[in-house]
Protein backbone atom coordinates (compact mmCIF):
# COMPACT_ATOMS: atom_id res chain seq x y z
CA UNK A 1 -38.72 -7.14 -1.21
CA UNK A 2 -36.06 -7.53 1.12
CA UNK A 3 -36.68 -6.12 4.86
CA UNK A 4 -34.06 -3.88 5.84
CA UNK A 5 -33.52 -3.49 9.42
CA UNK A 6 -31.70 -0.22 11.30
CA UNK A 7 -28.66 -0.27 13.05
CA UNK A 8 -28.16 0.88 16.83
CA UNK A 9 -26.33 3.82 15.13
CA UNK A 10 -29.50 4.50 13.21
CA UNK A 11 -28.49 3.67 9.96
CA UNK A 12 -30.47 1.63 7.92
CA UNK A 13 -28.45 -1.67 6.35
CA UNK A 14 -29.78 -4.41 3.91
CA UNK A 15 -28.78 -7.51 2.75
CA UNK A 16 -27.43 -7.47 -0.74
CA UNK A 17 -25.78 -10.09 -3.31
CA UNK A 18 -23.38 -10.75 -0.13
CA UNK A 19 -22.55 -7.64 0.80
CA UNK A 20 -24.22 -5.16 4.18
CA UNK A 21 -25.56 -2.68 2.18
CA UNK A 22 -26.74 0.71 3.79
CA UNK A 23 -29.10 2.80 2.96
CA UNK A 24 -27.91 6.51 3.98
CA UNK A 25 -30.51 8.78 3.02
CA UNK A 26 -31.11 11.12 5.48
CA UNK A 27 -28.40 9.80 7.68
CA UNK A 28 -25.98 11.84 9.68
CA UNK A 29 -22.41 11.08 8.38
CA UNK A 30 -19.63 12.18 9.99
CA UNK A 31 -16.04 11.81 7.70
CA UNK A 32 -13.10 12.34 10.36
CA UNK A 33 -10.03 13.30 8.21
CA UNK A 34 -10.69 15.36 4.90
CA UNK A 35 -7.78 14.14 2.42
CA UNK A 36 -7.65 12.20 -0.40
CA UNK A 37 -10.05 9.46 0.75
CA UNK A 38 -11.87 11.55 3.19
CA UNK A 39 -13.26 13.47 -0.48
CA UNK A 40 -13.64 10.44 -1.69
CA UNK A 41 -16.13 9.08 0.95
CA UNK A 42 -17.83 12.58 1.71
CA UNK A 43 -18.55 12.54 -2.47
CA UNK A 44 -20.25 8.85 -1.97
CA UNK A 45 -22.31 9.62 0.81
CA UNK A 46 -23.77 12.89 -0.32
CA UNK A 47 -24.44 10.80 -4.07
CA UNK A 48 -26.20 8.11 -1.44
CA UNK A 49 -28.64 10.73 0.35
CA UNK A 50 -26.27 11.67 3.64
CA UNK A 51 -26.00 14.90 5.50
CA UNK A 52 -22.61 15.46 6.05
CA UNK A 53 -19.85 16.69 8.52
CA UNK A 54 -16.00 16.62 8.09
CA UNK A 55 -13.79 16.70 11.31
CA UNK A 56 -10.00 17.61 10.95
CA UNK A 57 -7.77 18.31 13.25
CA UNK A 58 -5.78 20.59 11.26
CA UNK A 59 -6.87 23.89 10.41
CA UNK A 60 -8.75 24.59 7.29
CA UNK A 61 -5.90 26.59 5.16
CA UNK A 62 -4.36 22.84 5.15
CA UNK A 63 -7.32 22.01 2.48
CA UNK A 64 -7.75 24.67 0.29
CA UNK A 65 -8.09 21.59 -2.67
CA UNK A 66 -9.88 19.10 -0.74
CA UNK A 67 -13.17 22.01 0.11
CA UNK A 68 -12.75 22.83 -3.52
CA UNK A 69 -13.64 19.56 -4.78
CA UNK A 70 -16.47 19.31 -1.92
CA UNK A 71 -17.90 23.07 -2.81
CA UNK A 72 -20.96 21.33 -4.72
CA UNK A 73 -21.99 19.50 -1.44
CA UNK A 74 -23.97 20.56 1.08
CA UNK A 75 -21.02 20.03 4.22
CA UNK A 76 -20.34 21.20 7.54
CA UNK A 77 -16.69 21.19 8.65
CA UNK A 78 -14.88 21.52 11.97
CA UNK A 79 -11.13 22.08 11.60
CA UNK A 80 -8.67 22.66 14.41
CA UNK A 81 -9.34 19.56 16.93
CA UNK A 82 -12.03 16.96 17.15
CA UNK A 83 -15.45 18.00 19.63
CA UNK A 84 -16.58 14.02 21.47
CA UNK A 85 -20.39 16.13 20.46
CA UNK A 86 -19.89 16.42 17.09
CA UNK A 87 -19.09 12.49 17.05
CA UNK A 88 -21.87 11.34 19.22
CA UNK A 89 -24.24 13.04 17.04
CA UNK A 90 -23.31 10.88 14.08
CA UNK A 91 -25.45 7.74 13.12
CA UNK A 92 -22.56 6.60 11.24
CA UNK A 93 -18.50 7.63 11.22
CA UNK A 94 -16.27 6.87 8.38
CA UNK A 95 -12.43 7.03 9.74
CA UNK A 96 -9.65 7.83 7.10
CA UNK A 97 -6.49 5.39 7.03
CA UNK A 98 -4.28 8.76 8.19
CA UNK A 99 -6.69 8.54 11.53
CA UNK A 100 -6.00 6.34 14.81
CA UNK A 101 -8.51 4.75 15.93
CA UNK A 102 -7.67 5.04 19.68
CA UNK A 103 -8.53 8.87 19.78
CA UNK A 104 -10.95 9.38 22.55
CA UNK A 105 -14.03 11.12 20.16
CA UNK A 106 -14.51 7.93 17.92
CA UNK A 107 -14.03 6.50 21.67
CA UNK A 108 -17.02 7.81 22.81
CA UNK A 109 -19.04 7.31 19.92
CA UNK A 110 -18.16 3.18 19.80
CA UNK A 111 -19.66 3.27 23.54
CA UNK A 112 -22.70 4.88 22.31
CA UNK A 113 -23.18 2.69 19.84
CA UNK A 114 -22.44 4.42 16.50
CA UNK A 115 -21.08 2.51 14.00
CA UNK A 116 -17.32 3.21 12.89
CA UNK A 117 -15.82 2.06 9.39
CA UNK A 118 -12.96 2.99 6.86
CA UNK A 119 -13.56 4.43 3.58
CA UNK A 120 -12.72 0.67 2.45
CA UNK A 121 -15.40 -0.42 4.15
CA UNK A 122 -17.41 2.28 3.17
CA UNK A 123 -16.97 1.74 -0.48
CA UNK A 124 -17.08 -2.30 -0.30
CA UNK A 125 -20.93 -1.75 0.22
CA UNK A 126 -21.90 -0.28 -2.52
CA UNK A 127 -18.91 -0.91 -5.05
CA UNK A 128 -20.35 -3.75 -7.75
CA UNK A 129 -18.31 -6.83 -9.13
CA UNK A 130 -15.21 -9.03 -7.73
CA UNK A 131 -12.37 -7.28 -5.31
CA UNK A 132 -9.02 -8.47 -5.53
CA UNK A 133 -7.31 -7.23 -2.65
CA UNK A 134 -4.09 -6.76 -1.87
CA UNK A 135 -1.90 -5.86 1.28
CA UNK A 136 1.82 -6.98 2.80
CA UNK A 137 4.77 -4.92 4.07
CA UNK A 138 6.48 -4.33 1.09
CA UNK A 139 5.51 -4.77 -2.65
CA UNK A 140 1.75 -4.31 -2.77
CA UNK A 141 1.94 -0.68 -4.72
CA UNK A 142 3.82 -2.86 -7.40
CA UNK A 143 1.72 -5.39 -7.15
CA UNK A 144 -1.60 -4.06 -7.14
CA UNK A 145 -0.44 -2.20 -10.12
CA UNK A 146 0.89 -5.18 -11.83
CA UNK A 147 -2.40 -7.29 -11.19
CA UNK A 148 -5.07 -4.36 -12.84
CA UNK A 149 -2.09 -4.27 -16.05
CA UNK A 150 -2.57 -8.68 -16.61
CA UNK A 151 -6.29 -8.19 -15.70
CA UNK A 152 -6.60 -5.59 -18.23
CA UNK A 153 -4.83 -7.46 -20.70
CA UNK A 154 -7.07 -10.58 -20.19
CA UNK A 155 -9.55 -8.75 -20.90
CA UNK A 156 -11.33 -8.18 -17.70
CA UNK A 157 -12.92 -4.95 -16.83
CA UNK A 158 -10.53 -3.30 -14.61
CA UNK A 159 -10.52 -0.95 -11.72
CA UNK A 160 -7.34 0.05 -9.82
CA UNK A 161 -7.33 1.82 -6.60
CA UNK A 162 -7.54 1.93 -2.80
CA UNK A 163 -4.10 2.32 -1.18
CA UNK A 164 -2.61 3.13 -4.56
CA UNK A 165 -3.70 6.41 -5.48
CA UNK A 166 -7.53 6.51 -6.35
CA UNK A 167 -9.88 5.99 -3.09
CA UNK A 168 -11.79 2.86 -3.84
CA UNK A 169 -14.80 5.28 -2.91
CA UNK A 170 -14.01 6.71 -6.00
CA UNK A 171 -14.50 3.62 -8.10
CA UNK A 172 -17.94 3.47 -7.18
CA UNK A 173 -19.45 4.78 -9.71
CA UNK A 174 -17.50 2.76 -12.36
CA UNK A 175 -17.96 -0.26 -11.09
CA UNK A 176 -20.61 -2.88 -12.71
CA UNK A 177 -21.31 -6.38 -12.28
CA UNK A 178 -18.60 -7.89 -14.19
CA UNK A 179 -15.72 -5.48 -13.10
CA UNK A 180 -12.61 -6.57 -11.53
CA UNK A 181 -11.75 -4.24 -9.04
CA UNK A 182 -7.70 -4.06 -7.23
CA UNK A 183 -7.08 -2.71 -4.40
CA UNK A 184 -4.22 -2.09 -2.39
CA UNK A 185 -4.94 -2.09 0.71
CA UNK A 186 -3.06 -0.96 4.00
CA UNK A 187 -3.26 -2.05 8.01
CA UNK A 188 -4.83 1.06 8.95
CA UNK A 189 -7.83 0.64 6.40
CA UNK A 190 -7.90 -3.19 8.14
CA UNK A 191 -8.58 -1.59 11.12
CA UNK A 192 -12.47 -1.18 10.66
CA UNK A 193 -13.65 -3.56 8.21
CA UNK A 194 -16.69 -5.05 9.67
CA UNK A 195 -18.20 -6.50 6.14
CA UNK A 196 -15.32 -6.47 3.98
CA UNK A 197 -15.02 -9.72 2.32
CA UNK A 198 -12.77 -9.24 -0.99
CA UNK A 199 -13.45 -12.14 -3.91
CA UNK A 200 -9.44 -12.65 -3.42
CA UNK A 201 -7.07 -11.05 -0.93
CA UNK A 202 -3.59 -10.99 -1.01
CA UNK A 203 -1.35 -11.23 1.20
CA UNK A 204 2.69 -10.53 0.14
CA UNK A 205 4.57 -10.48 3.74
CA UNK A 206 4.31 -9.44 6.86
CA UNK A 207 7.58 -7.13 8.64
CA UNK A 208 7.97 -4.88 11.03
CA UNK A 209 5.98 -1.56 10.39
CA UNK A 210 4.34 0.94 11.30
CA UNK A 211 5.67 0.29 15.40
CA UNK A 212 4.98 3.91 15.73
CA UNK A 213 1.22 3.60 15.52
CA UNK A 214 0.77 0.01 16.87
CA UNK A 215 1.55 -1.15 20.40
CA UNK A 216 3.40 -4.55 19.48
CA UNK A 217 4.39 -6.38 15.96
CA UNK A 218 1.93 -9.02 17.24
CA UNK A 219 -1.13 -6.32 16.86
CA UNK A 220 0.33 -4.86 13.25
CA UNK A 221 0.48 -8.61 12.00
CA UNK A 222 -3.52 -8.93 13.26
CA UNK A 223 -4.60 -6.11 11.27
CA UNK A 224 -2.67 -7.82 8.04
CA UNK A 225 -4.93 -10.99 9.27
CA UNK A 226 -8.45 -8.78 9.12
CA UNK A 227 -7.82 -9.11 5.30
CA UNK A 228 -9.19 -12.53 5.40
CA UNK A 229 -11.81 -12.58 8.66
CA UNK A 230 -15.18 -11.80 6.99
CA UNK A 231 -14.43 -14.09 3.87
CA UNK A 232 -16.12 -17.86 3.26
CA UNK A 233 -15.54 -20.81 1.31
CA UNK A 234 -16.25 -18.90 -1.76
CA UNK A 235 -13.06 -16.93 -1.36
CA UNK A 236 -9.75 -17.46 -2.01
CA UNK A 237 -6.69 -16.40 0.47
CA UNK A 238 -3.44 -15.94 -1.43
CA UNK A 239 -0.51 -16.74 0.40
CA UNK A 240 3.32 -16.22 0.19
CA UNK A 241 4.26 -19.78 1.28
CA UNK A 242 8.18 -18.36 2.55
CA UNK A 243 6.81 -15.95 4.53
CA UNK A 244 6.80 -16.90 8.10
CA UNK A 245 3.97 -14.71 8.86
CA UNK A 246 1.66 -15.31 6.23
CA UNK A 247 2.33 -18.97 6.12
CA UNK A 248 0.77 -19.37 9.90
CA UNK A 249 -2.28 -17.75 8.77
CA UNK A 250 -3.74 -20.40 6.55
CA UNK A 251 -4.94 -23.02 9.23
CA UNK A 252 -7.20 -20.49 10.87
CA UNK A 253 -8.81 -19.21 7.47
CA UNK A 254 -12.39 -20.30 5.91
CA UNK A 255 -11.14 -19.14 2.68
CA UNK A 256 -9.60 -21.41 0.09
CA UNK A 257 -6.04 -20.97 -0.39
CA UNK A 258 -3.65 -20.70 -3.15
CA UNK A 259 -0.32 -20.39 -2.31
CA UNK A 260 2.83 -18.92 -3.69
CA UNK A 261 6.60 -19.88 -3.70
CA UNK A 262 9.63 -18.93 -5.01
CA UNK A 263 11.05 -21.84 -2.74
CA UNK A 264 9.06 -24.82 -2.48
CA UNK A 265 7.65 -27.03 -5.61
CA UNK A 266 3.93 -26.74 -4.57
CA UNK A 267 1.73 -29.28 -6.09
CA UNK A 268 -1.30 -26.39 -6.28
CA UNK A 269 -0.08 -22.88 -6.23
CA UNK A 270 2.44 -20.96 -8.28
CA UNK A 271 5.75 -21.48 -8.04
CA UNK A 272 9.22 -20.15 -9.69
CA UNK A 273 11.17 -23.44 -10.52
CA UNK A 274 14.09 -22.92 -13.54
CA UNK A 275 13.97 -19.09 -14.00
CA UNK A 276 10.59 -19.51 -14.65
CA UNK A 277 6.93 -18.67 -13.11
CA UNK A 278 4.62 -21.54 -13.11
CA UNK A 279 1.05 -22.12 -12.22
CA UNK A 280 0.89 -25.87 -10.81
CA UNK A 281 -2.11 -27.71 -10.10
CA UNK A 282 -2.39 -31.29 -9.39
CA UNK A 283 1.13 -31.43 -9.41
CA UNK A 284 1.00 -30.50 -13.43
CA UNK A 285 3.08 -27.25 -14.01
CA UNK A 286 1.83 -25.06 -16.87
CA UNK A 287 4.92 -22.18 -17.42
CA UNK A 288 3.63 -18.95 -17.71
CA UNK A 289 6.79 -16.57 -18.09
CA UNK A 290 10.64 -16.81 -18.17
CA UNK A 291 13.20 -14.85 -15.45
CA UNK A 292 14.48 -12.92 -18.61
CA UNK A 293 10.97 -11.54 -19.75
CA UNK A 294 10.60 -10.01 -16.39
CA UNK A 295 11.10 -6.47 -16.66
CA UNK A 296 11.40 -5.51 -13.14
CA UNK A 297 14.67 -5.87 -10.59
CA UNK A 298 15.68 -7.81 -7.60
CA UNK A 299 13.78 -11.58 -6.42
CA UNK A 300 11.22 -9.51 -4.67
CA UNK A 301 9.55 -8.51 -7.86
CA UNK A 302 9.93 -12.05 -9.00
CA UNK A 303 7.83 -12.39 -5.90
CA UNK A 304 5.38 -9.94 -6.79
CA UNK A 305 4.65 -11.83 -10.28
CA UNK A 306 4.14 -15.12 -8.72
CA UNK A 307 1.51 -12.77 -6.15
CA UNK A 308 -0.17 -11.28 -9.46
CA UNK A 309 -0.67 -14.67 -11.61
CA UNK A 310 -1.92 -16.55 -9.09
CA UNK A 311 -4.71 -13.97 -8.51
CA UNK A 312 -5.11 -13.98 -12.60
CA UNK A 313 -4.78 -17.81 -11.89
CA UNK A 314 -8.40 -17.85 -9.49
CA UNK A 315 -9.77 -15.20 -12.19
CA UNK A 316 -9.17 -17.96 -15.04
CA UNK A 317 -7.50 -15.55 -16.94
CA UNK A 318 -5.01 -16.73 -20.14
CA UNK A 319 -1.38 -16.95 -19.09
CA UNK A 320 -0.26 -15.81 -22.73
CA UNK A 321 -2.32 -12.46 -21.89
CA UNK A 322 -0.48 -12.55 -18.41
CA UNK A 323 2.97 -13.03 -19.48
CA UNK A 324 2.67 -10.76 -22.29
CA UNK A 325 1.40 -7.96 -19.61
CA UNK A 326 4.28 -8.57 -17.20
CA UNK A 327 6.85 -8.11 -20.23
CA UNK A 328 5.00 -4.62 -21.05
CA UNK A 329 4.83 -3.67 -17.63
CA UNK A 330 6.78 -0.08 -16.75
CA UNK A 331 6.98 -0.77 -12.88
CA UNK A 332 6.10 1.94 -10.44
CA UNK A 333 6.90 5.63 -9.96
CA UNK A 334 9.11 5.78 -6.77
CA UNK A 335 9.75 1.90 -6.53
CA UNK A 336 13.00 0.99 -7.65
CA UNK A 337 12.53 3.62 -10.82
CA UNK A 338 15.63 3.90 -12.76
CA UNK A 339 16.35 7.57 -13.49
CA UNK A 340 19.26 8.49 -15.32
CA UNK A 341 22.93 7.66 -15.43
CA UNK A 342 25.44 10.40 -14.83
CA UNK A 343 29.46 9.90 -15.43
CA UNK A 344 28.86 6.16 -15.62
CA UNK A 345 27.01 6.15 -12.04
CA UNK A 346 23.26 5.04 -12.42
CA UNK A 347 20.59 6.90 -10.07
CA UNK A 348 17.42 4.81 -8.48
CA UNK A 349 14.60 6.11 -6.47
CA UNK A 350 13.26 3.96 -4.18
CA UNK A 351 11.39 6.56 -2.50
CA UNK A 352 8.30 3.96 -1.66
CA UNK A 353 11.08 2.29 0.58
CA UNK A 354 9.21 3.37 3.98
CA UNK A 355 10.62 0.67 6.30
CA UNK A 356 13.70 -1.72 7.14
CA UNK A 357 12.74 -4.73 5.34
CA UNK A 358 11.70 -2.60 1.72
CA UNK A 359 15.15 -1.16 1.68
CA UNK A 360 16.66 -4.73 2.26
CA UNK A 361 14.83 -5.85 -0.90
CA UNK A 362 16.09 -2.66 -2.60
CA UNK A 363 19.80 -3.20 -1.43
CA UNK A 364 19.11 -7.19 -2.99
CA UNK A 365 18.57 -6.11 -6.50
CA UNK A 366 22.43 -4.37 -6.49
CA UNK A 367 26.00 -6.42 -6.57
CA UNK A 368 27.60 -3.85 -4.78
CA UNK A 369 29.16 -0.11 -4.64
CA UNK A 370 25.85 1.77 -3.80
CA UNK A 371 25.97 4.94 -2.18
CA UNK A 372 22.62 4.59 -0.16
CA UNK A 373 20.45 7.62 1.24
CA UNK A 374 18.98 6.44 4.44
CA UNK A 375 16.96 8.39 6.76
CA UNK A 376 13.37 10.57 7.21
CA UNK A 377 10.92 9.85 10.06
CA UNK A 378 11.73 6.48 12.38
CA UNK A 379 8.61 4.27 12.57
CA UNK A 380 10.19 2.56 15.46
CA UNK A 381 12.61 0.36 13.00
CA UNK A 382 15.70 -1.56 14.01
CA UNK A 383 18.32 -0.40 11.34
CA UNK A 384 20.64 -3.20 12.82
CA UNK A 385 18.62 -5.48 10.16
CA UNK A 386 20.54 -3.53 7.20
CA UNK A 387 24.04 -4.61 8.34
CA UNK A 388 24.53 -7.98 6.77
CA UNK A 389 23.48 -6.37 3.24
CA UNK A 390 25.51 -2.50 4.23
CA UNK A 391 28.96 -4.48 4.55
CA UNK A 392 28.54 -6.53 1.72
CA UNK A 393 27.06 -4.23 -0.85
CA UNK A 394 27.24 -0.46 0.27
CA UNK A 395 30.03 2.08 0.24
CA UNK A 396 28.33 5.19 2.06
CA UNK A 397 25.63 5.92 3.78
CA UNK A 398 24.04 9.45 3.43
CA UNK A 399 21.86 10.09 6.18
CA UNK A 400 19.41 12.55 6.50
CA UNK A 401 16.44 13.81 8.25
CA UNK A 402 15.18 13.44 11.93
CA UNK A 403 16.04 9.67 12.23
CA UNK A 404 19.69 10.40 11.15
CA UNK A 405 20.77 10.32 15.02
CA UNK A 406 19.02 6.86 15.20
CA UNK A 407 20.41 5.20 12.60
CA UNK A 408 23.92 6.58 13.00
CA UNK A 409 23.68 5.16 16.43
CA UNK A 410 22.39 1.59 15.62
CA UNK A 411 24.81 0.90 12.34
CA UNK A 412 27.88 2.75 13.61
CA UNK A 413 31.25 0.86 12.24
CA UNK A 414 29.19 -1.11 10.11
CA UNK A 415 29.78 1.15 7.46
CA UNK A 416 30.97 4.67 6.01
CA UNK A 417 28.31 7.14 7.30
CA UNK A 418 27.59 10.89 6.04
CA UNK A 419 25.29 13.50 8.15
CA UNK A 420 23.65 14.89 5.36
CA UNK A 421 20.61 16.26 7.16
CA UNK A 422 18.21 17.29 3.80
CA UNK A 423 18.03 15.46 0.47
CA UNK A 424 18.83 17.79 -1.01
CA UNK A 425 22.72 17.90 0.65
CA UNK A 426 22.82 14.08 0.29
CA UNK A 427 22.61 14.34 -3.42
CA UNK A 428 24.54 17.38 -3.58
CA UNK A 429 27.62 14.94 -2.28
CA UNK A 430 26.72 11.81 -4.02
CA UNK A 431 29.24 12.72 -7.15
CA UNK A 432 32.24 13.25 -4.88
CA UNK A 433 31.59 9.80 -3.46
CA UNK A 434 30.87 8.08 -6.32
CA UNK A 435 32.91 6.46 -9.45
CA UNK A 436 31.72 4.69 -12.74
CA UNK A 437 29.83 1.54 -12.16
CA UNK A 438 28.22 2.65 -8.93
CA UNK A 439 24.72 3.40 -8.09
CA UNK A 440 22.83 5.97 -5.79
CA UNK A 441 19.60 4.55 -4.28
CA UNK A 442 17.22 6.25 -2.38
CA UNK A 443 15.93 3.84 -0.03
CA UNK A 444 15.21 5.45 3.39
CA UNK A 445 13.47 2.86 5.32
CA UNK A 446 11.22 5.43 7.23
CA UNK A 447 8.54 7.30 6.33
CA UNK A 448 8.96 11.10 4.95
CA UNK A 449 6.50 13.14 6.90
CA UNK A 450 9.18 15.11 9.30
CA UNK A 451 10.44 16.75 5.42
CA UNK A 452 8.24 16.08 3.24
CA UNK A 453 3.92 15.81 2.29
CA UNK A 454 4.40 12.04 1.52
CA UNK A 455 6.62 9.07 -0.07
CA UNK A 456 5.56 10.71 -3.50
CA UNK A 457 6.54 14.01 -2.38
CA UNK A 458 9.97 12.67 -1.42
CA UNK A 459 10.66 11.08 -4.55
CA UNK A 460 9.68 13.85 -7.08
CA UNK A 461 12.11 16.34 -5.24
CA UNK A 462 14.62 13.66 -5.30
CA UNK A 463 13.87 13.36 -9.17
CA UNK A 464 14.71 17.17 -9.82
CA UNK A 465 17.67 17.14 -8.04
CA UNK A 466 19.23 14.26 -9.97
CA UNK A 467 17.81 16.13 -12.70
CA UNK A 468 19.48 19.10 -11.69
CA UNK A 469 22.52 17.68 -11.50
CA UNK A 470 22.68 16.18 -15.06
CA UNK A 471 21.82 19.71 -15.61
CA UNK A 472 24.87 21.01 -14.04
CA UNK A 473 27.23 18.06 -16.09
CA UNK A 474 25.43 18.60 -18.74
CA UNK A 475 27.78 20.40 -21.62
CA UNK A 476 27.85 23.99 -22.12
């Protein structure tokens, strides 16, 4: 039997198949944030033995759902502000993503000695088979989903979740020995991962994001770097080879690497080369799937692909299962989704697009004459990045929510700008500005919180209101 040995925080932790397990019966766990993966982690440590608390600092009508779904457990909750006591009596805290770090109760309780993770962390301990994980600026939603859809269809036993939707927490209980388990994966869930060690991470790009939560570019780019810092020689590290960021990242890792390129003819790695995705190794290419069999618009989904098979690539999985799974693939809800076309002008929501450089790679996959909505809650973003791709391939700009003022300051006489102020006005005036063979993207490069719950929440209202308005066209 292996001899477990007890944390400072009190906690008892074990040894296990790689992995710090811990042992949490009878522990005091205290869950600070109670949304979607706050549940999610309250759920796993009550199955695992815990007594637990919940601190929010919202008051409790906010989570009428979320103490719903908990009413089975035994909990205590303290809504309305954080008390430093309630941390230091913890012997272990688990932070949700949605939760800084830097606020002075988890503070306090780091000086005492209690251990702090994310519900990532959390759920890597107990969570059984391989982790593919995957993180960057832009793309990893599409990605992640991508990878569990050419996993599936290899015939691995797949699990998709973290960052994505489903709390990885929540997976838990799924998981076996031979699962395959994606995960998208975000900075702030990097920001305690003191075990973590994924089979494969992922990393897509790094850009500018998030400024309004990190002190410098230079500390956001060290969180996408935590990704790899517990991992070994039995790892891989997938890397986008034309990212600047990324690319500096591979001398310091103890991971293997596979790299990715849709610029350089790699001798190991994947690579586009002809309109096609290839896997090469030992400087032998083996194609895998034409340009034309890709379902999904703009070069930074082609860059997404070459992400997903090289991580089917590691897994050994059969590139005729891969290729047939990117063909089938339906993309993502709110990421470059096609909705309708109305009077010959086609509608996109892009609602995902939360920063500067994901509303570039939107703009990319258009010729020209798009009327682009631009605008929510600034994340400390330099709009002047757009202007190169708003003269070339933009007509109008609708701008709304509490960045408008921002933006409108940044990109004036770069190009035709409209105060819309609420979504719901900017696509309210998109027909007037608009003629057969255009397109209306919603792209806003910021996040959505100052109007609306979420990204998601954005792009379903957007959704009915294009709706509505075929409704209004629509005859008799």
């Amino acid at each position: 039997m292996k001899k477990r040995r007890t944390s400072r925080a009190g906690v008892a932790t074990k040894k296990a198949e790689g992995r710090s397990a811990i042992d949490l019966r009878g522990a005091h766990v205290l869950i600070v944030g109670l949304k979607r993966s706050g549940v999610a982690a309250a759920k796993l440590c009550a199955e695992k033995g815990a007594r637990l608390t919940v601190s929010d600092s919202a008051e409790r009508a906010a989570f009428s759902e979320e103490t719903a779904a908990l009413r089975d457990i035994n909990v205590e909750y303290e809504f309305g502000g954080h008390r430093v006591q309630t941390f230091l009596q913890a012997d272990l805290i688990v932070a949700s993503p949605g939760v800084s770090l830097s606020i002075e109760p988890l503070g306090a309780a780091r000086n005492k000695g209690i251990e702090v993770i994310s519900e990532l962390e959390l759920a890597s301990r107990f969570i059984r088979g391989r982790v593919v994980a995957i993180t960057g600026s832009n793309g990893k939603t599409t990605t992640t989903a991508l990878t569990g859809d050419v996993l599936r269809a290899a015939g691995f036993h797949t699990l998709v979740g973290g960052n994505i939707g489903t709390p990885l927490a929540s997976l838990v209980p799924l998981s076996t020995e031979e699962s395959v388990i994606v995960a998208e994966v975000s900075s702030f869930q990097l920001e305690a991962i003191p075990t973590f060690r994924p089979f494969v991470g992922v990393v897509l790009n790094v850009t500018p994001d998030h400024l309004d939560r990190y002190s410098s570019f230079e500390e956001y780019v060290s969180f996408k770097r935590a990704l790899f810092k517990n991992q070994t020689g039995a790892e891989w590290a997938v890397l986008n080879r034309d990212d600047p960021i990324t690319a500096r990242f591979a001398p310091d890792l103890q991971a293997r690497v596979w790299w990715f390129s849709q610029q350089a003819l790699l001798e190991d790695g994947t690579v586009y080369s002809d309109h096609r995705i290839e896997v090469a190794q030992g400087g032998v290419r083996t194609p895998v799937i034409h340009r034309p069999e890709i379902p999904l618009l703009g070069a930074h989904n082609v860059e997404n692909c070459l992400a997903a098979v090289s991580a089917a690539a590691i897994l050994g999985a059969d590139f005729r299962n891969v290729a047939r799974a990117i063909t089938e693939f339906p993309g993502v809800e709110h990421r470059l989704e096609f909705l309708t076309e109305l009077k010959g002008v086609k509608y996109y929501n892009d609602s995902k697009a939360t920063n500067v450089d994901a509303t570039r790679k939107a703009l990319e996959a258009f010729e020209g004459n798009v009327v682009l909505i631009l605008g929510g809650k600034d994340k400390g973003s330099d709009y002047t990045l757009l202007s190169p791709l708003l003269k070339s391939r933009v007509k109008t700009v609708l701008l709304i929510g509490s960045a408008a003022g921002k933006i409108e300051g940044q990109l004036k006489g770069v190009v035709a700008m409209r105060r819309c102020e609420t979504l719901q006005h900017a696509v309210e005036a998109a027909p007037s500005l608009t003629a057969p063979g255009d397109v209306v993207l919603l792209a806003p490069a910021c996040a959505s919180f100052d109007q609306f719950e979420n990204y998601e929440h954005r792009g379903r209202v957007f959704k009915e209101l294009v709706w509505g308005l075929k409704g209004k066209a629509a005859p008799g």
